[in-house]
PDB file of N, CA and C in Angstrom:
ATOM      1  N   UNK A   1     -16.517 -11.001  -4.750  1.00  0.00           N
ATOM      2  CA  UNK A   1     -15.594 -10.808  -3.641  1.00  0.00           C
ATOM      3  C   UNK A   1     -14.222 -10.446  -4.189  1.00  0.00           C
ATOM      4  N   UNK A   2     -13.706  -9.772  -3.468  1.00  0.00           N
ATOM      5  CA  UNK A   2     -12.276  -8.992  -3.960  1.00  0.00           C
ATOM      6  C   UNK A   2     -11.206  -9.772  -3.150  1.00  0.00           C
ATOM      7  N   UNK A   3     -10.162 -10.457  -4.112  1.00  0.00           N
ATOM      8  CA  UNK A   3      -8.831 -11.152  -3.376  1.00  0.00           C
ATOM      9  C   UNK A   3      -7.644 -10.351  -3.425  1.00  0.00           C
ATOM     10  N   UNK A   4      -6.780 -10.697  -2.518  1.00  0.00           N
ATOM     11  CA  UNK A   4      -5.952  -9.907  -2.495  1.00  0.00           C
ATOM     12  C   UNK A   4      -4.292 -11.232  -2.093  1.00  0.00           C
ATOM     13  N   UNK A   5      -2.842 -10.728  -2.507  1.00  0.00           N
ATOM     14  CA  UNK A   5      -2.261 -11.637  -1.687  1.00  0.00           C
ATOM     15  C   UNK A   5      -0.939 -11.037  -1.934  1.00  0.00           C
ATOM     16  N   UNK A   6      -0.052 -11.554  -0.287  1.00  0.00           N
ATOM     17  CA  UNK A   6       1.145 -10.907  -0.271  1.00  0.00           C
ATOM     18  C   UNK A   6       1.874 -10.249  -1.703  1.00  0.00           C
ATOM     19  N   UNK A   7       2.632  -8.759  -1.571  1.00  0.00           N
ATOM     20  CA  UNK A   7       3.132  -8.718  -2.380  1.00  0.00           C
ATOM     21  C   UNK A   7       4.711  -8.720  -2.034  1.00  0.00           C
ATOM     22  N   UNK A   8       4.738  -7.161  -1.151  1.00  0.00           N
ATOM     23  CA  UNK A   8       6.168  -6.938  -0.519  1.00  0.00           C
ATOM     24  C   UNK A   8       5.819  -6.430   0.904  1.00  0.00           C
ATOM     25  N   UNK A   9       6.705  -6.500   1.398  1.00  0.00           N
ATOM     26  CA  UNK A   9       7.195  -5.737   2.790  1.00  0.00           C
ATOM     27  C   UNK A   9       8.548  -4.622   2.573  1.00  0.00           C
ATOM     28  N   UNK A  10       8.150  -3.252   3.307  1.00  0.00           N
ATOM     29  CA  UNK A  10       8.941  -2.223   2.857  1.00  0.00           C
ATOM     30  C   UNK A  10       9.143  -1.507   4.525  1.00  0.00           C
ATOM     31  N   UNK A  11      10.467  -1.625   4.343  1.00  0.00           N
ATOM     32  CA  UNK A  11      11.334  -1.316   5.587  1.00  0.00           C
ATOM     33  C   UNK A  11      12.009  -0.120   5.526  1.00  0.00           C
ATOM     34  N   UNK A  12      11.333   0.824   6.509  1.00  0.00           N
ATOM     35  CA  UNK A  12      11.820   2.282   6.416  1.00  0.00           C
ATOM     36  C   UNK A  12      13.059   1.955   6.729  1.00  0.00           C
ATOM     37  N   UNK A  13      14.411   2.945   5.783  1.00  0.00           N
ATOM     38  CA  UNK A  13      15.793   3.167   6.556  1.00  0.00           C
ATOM     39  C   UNK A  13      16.294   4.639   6.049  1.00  0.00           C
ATOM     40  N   UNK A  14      16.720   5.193   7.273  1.00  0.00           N
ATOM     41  CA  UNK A  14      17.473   6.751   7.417  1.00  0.00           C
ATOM     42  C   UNK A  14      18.499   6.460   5.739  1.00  0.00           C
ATOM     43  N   UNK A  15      19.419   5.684   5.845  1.00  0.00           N
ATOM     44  CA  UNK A  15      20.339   5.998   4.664  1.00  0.00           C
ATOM     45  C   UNK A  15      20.041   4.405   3.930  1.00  0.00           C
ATOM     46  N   UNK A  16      19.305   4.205   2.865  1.00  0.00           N
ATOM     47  CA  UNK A  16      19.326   2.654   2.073  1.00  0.00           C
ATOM     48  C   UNK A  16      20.704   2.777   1.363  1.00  0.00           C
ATOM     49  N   UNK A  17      20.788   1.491   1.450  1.00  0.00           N
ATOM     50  CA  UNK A  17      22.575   1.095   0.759  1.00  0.00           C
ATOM     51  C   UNK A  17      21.690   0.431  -0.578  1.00  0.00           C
ATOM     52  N   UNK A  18      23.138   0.264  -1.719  1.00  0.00           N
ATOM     53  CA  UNK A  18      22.485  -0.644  -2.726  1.00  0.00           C
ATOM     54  C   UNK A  18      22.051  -0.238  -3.952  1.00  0.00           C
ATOM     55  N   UNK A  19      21.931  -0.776  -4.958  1.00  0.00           N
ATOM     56  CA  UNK A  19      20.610  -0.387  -5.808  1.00  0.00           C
ATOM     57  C   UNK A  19      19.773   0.260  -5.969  1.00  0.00           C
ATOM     58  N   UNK A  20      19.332   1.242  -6.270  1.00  0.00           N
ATOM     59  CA  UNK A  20      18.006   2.222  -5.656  1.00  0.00           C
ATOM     60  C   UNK A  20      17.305   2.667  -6.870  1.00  0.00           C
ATOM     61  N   UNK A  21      15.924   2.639  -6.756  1.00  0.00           N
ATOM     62  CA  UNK A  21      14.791   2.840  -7.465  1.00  0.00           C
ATOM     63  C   UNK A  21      14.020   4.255  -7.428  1.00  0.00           C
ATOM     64  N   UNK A  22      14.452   5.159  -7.692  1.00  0.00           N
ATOM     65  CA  UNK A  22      13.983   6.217  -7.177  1.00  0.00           C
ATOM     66  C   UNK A  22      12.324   6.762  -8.204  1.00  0.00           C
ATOM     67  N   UNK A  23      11.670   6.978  -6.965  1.00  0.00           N
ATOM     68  CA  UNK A  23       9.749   7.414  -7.566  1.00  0.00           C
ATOM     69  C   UNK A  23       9.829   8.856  -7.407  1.00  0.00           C
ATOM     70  N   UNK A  24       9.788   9.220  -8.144  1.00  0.00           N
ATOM     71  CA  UNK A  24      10.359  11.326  -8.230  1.00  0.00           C
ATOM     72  C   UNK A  24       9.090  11.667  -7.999  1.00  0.00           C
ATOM     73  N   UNK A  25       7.400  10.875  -8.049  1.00  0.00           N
ATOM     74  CA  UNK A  25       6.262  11.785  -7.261  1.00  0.00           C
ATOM     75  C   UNK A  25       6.576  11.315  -5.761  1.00  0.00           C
ATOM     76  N   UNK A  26       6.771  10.779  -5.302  1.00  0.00           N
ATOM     77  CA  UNK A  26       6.459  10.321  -4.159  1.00  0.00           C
ATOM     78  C   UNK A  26       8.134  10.753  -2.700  1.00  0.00           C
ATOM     79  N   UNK A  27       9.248  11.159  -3.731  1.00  0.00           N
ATOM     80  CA  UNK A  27      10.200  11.497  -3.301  1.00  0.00           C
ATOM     81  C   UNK A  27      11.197  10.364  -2.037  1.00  0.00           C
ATOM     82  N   UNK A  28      11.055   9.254  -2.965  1.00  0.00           N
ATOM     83  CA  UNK A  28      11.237   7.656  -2.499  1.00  0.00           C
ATOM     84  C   UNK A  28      12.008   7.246  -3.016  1.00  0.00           C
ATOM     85  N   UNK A  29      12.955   6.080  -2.771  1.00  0.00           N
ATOM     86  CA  UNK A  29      14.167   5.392  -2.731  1.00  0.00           C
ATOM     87  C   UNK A  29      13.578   4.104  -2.368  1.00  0.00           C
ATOM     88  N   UNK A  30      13.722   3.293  -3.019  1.00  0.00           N
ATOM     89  CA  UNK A  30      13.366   1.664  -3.455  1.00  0.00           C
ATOM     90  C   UNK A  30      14.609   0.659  -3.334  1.00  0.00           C
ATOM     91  N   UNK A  31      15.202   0.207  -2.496  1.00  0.00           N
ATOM     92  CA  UNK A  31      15.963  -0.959  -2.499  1.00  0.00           C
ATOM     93  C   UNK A  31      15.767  -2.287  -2.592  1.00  0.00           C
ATOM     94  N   UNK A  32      15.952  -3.275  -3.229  1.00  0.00           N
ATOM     95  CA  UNK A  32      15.689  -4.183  -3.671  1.00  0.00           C
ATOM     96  C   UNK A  32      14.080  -4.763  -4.278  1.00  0.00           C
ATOM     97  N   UNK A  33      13.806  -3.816  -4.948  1.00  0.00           N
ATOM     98  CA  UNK A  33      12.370  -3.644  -5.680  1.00  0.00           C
ATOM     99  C   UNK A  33      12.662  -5.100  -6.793  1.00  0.00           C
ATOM    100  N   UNK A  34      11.586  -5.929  -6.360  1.00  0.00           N
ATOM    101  CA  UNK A  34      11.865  -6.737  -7.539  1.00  0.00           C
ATOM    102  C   UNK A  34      13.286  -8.138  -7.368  1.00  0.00           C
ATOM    103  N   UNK A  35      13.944  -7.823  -6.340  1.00  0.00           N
ATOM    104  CA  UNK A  35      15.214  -8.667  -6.480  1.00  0.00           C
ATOM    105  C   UNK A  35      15.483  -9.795  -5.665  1.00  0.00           C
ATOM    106  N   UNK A  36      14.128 -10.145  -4.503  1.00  0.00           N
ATOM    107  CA  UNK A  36      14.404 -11.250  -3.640  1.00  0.00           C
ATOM    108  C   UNK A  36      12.948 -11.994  -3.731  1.00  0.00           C
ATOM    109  N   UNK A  37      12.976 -13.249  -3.681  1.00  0.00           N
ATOM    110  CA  UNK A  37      11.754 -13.629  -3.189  1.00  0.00           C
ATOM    111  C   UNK A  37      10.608 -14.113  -2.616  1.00  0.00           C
ATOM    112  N   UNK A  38      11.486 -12.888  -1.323  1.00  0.00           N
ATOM    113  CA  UNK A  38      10.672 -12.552  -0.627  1.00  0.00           C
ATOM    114  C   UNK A  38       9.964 -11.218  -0.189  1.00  0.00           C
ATOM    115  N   UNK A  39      10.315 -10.763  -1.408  1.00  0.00           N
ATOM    116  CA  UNK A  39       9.562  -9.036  -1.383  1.00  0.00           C
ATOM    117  C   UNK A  39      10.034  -8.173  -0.095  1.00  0.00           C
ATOM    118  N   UNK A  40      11.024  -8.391   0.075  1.00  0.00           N
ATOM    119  CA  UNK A  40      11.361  -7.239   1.026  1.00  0.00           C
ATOM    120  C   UNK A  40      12.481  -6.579   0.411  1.00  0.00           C
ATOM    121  N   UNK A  41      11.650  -4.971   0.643  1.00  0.00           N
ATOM    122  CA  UNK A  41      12.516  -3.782   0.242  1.00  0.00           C
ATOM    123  C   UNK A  41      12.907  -2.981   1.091  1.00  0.00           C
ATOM    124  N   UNK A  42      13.683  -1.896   1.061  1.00  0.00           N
ATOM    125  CA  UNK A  42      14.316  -0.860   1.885  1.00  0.00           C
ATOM    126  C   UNK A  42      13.840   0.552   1.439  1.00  0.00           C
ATOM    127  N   UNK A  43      12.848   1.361   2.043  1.00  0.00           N
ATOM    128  CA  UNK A  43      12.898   2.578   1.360  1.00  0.00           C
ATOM    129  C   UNK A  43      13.468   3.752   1.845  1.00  0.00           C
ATOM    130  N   UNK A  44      13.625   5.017   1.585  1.00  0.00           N
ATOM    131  CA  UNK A  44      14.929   5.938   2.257  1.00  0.00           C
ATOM    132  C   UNK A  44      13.442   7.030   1.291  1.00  0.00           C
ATOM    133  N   UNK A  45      13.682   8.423   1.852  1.00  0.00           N
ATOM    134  CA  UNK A  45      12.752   9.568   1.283  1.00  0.00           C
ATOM    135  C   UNK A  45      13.811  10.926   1.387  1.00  0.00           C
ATOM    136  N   UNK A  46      13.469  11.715   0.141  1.00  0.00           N
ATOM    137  CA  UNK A  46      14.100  12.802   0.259  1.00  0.00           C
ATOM    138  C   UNK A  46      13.676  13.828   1.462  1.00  0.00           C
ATOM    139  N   UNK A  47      14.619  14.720   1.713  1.00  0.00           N
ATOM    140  CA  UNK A  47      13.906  15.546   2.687  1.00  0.00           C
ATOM    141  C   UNK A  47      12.708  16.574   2.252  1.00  0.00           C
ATOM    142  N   UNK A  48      12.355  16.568   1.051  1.00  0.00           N
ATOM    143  CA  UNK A  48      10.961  17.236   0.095  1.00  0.00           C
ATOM    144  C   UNK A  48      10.006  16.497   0.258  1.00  0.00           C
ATOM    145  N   UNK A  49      10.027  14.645   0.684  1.00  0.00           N
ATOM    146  CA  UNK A  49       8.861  14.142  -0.019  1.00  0.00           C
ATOM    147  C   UNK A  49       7.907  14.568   0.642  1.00  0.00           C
ATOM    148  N   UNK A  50       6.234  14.221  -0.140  1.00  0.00           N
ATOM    149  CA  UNK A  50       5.382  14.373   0.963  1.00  0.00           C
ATOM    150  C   UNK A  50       4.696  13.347   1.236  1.00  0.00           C
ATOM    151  N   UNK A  51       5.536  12.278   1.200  1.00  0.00           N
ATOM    152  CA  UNK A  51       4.890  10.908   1.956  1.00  0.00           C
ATOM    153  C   UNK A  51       4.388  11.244   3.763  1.00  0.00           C
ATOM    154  N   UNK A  52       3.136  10.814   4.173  1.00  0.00           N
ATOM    155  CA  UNK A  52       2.766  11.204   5.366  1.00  0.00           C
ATOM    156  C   UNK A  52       4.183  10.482   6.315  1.00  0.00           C
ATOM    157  N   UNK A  53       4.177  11.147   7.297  1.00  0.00           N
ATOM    158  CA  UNK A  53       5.036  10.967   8.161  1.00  0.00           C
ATOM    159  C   UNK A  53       4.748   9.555   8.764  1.00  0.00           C
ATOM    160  N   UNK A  54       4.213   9.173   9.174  1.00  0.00           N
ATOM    161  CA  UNK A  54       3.852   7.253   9.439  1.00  0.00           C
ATOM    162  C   UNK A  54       4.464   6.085   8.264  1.00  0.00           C
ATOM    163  N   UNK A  55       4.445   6.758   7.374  1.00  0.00           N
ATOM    164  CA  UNK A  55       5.781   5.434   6.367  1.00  0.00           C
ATOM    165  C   UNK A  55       6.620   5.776   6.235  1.00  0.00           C
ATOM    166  N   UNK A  56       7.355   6.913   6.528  1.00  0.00           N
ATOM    167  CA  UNK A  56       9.121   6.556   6.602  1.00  0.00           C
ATOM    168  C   UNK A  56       9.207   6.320   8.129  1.00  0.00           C
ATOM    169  N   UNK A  57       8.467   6.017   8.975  1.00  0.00           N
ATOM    170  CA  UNK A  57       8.851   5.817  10.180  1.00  0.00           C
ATOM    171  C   UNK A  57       8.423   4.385  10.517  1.00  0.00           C
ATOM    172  N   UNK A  58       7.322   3.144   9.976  1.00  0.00           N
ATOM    173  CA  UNK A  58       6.717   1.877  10.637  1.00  0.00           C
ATOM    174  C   UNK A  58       7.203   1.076   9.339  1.00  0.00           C
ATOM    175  N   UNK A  59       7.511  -0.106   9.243  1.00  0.00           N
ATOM    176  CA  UNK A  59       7.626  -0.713   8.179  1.00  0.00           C
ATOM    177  C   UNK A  59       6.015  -1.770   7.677  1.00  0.00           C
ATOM    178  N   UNK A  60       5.606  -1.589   6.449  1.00  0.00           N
ATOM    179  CA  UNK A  60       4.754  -1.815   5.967  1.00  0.00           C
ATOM    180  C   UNK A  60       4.301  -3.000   5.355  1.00  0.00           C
ATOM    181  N   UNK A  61       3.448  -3.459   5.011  1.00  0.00           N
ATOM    182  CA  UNK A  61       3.080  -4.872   4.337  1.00  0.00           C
ATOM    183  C   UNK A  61       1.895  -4.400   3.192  1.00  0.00           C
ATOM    184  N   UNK A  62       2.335  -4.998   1.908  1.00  0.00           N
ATOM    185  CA  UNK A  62       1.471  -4.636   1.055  1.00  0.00           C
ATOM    186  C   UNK A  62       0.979  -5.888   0.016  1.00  0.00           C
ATOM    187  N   UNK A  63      -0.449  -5.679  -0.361  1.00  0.00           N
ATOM    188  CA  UNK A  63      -1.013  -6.647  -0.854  1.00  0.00           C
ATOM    189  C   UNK A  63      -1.435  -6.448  -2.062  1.00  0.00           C
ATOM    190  N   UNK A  64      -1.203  -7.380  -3.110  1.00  0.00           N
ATOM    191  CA  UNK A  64      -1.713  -7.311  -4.892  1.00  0.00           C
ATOM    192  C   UNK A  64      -3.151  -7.338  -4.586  1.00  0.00           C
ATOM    193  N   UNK A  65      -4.599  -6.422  -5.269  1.00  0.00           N
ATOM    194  CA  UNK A  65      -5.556  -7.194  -5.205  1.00  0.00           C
ATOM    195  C   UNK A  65      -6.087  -6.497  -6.297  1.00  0.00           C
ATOM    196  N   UNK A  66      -7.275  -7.561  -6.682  1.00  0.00           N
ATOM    197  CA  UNK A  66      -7.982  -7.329  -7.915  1.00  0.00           C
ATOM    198  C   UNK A  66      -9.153  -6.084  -7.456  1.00  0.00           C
ATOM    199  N   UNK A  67      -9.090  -5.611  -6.972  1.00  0.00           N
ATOM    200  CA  UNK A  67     -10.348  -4.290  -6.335  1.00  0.00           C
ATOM    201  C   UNK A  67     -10.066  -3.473  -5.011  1.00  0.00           C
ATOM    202  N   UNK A  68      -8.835  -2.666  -5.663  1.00  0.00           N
ATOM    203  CA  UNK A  68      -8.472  -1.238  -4.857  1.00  0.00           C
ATOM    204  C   UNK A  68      -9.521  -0.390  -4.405  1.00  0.00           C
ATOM    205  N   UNK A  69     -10.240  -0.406  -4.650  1.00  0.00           N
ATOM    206  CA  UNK A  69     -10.949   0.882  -4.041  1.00  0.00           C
ATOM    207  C   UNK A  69     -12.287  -0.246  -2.922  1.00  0.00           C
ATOM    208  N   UNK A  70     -12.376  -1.331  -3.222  1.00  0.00           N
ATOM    209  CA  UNK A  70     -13.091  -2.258  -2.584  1.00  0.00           C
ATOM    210  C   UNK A  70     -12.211  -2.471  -0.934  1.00  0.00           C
ATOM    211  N   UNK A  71     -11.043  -2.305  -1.017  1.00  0.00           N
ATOM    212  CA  UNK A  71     -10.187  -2.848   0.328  1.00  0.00           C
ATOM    213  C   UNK A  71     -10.261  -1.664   0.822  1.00  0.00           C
ATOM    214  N   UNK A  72      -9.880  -0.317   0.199  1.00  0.00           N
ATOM    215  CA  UNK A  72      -9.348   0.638   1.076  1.00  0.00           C
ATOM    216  C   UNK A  72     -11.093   1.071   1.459  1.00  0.00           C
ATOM    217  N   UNK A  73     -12.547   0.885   1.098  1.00  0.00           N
ATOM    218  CA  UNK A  73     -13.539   1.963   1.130  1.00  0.00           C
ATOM    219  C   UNK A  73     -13.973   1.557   2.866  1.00  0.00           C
ATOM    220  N   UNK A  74     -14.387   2.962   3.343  1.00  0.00           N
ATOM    221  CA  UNK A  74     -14.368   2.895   4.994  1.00  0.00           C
ATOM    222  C   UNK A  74     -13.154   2.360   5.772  1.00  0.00           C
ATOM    223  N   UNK A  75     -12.093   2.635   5.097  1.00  0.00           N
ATOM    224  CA  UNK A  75     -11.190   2.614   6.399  1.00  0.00           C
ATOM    225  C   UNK A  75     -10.188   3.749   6.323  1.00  0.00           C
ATOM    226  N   UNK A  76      -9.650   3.491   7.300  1.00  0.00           N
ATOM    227  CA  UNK A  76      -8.775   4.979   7.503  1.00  0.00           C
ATOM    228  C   UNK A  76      -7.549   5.093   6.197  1.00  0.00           C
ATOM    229  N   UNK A  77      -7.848   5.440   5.394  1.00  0.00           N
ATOM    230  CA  UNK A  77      -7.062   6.136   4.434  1.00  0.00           C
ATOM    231  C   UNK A  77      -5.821   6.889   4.640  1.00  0.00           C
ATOM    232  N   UNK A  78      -4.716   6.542   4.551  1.00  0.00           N
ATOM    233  CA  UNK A  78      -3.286   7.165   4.483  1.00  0.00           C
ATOM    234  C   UNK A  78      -3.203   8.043   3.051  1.00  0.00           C
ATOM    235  N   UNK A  79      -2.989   7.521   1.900  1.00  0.00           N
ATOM    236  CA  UNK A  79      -2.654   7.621   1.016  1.00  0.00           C
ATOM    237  C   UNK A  79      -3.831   7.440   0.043  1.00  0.00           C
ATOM    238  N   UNK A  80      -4.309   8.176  -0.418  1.00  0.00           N
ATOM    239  CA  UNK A  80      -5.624   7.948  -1.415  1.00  0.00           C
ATOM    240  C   UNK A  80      -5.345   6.977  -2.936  1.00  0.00           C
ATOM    241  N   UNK A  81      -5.868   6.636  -3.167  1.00  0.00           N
ATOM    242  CA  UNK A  81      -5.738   5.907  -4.557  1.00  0.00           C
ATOM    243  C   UNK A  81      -5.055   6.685  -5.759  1.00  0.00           C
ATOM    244  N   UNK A  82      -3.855   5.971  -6.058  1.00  0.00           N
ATOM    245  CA  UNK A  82      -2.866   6.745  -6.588  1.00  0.00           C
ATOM    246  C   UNK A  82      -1.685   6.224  -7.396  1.00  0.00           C
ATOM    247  N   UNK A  83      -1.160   6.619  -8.832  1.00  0.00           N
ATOM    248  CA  UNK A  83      -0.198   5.788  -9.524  1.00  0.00           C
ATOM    249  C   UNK A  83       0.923   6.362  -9.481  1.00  0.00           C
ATOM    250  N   UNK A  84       1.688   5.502  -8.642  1.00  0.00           N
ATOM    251  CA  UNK A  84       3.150   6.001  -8.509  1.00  0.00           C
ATOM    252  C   UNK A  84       4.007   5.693  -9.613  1.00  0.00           C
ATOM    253  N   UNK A  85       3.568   4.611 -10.686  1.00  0.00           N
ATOM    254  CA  UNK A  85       4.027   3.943 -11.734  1.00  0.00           C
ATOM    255  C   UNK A  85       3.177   3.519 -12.753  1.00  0.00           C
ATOM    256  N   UNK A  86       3.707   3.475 -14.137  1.00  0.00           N
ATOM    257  CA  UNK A  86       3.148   3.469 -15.152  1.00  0.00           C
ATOM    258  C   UNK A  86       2.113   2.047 -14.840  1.00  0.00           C
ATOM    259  N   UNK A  87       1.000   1.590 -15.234  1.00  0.00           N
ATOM    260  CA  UNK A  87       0.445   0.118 -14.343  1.00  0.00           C
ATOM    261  C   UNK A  87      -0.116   0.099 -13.343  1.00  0.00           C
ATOM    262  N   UNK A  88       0.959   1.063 -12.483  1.00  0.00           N
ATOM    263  CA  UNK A  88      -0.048   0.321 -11.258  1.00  0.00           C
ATOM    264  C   UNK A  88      -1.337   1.349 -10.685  1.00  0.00           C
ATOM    265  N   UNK A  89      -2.005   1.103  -9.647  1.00  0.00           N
ATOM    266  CA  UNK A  89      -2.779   1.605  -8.942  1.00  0.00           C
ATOM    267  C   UNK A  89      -2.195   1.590  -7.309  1.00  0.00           C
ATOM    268  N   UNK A  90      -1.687   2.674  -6.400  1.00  0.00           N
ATOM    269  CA  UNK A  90      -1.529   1.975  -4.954  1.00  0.00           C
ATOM    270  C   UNK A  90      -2.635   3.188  -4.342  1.00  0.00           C
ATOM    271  N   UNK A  91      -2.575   2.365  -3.175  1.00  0.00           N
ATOM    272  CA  UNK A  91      -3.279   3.304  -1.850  1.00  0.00           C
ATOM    273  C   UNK A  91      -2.780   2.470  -0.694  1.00  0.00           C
ATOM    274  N   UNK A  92      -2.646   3.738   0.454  1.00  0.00           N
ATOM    275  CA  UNK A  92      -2.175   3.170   1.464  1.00  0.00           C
ATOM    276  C   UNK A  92      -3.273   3.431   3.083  1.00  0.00           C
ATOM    277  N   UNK A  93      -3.448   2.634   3.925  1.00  0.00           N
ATOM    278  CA  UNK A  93      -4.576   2.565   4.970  1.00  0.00           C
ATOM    279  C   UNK A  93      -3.182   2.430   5.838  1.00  0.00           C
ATOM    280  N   UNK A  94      -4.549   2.679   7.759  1.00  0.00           N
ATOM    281  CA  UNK A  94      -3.734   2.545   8.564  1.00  0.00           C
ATOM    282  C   UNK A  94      -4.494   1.214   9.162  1.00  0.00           C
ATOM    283  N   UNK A  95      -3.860   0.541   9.974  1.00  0.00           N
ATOM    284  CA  UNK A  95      -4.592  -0.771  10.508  1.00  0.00           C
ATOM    285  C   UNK A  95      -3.519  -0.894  11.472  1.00  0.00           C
ATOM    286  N   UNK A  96      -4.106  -1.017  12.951  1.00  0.00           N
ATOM    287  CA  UNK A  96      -3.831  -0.999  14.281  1.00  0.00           C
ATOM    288  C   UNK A  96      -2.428  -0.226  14.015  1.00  0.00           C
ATOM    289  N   UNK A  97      -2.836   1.159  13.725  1.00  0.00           N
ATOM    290  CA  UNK A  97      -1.140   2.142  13.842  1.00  0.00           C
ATOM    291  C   UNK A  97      -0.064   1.599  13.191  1.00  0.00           C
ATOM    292  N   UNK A  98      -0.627   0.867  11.882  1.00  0.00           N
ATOM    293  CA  UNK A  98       0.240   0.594  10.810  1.00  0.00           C
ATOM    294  C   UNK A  98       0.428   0.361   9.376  1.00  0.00           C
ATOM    295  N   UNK A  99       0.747   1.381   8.366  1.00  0.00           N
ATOM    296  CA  UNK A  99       0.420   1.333   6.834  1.00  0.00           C
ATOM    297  C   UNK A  99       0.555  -0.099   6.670  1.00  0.00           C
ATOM    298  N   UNK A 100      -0.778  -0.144   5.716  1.00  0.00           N
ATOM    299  CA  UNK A 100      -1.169  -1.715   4.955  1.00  0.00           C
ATOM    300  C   UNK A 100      -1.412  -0.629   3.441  1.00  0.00           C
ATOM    301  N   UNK A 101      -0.278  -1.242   2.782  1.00  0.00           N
ATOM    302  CA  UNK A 101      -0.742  -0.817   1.188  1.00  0.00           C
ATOM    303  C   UNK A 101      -1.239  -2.572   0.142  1.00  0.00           C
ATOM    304  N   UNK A 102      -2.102  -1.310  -0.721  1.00  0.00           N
ATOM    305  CA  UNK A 102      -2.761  -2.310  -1.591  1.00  0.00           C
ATOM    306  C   UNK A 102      -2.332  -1.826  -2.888  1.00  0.00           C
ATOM    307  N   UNK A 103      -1.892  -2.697  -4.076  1.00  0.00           N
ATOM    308  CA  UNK A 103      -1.830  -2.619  -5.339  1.00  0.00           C
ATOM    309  C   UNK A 103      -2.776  -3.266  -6.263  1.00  0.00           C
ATOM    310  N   UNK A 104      -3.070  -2.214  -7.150  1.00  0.00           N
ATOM    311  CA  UNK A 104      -3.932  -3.493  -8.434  1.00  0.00           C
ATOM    312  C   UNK A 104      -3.393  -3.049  -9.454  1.00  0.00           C
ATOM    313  N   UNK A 105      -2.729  -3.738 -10.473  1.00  0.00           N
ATOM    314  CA  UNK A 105      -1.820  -3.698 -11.575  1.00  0.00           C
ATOM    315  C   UNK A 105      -3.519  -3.608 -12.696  1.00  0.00           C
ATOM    316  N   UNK A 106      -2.623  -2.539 -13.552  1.00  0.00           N
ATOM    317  CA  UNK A 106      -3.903  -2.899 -14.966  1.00  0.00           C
ATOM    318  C   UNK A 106      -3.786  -3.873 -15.598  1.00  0.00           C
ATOM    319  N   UNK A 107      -5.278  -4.024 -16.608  1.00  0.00           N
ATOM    320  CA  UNK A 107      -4.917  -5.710 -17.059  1.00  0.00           C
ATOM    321  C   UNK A 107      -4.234  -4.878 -18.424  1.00  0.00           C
ATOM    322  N   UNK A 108      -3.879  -6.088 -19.218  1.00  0.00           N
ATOM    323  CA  UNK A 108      -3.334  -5.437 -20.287  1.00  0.00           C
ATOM    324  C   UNK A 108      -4.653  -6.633 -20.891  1.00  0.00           C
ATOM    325  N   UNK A 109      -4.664  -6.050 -22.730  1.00  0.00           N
ATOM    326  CA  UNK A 109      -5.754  -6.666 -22.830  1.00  0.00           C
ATOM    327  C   UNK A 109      -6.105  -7.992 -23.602  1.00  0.00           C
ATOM    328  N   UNK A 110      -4.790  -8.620 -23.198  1.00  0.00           N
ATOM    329  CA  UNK A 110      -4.747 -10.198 -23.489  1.00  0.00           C
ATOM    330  C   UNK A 110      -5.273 -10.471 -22.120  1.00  0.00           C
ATOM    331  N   UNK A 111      -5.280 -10.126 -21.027  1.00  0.00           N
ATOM    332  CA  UNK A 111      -6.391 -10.577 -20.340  1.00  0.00           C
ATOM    333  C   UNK A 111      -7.949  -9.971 -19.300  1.00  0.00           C
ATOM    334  N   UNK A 112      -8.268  -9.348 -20.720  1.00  0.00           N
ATOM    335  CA  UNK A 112      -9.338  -8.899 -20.107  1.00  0.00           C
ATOM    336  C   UNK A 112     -10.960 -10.269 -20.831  1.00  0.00           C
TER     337      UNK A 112
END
């Protein structure tokens, strides 16, 4: 069985103030990535990106789990399985008209 558990919550905003994390594939702006904890971030998108139009507009909830392709298989797929960052793995689904992203970090191999 595949677990999964809160990671962050990411809150679309027209202009993010602050700190910013910028993902040059994804054409994204990251505010407080990493800095509260309670995992809520702010994201802002260039006018190029090609993030689907449903996440810069709903704010999102995303979950760590040990088997990405196990959560997202048969459901409605936003975002296909995909590394926005060195590590990770994301994909993003829709669930009742709202992105649910999933992460699975690689192991490194002190713990495999």
């Amino acid at each position: 069985m595949s677990i999964f558990e809160y990671q962050h919550l990411e809150i679309p905003r027209n202009t993010p103030v602050g700190s910013k994390n910028y993902l040059e594939k994804s054409g994204m702006y990251v505010v407080g990535l990493g800095t509260n904890s309670y995992g809520i971030e702010l994201i802002g998108f260039t006018a190029d990106s090609l993030i689907p139009e449903l996440v810069p507009k709903v704010p999102h909830i995303a979950f760590e789990t040990d088997n990405l392709l196990t959560k997202i298989k048969g459901k409605d797929i936003l975002i296909g399985s995909n590394g926005p960052s060195e590590g990770v793995t994301t994909a993003l689904i829709v669930c009742n008209g709202a992105p649910v992203e999933f992460l699975q970090y690689d192991k490194r191999e002190d713990e495999q």
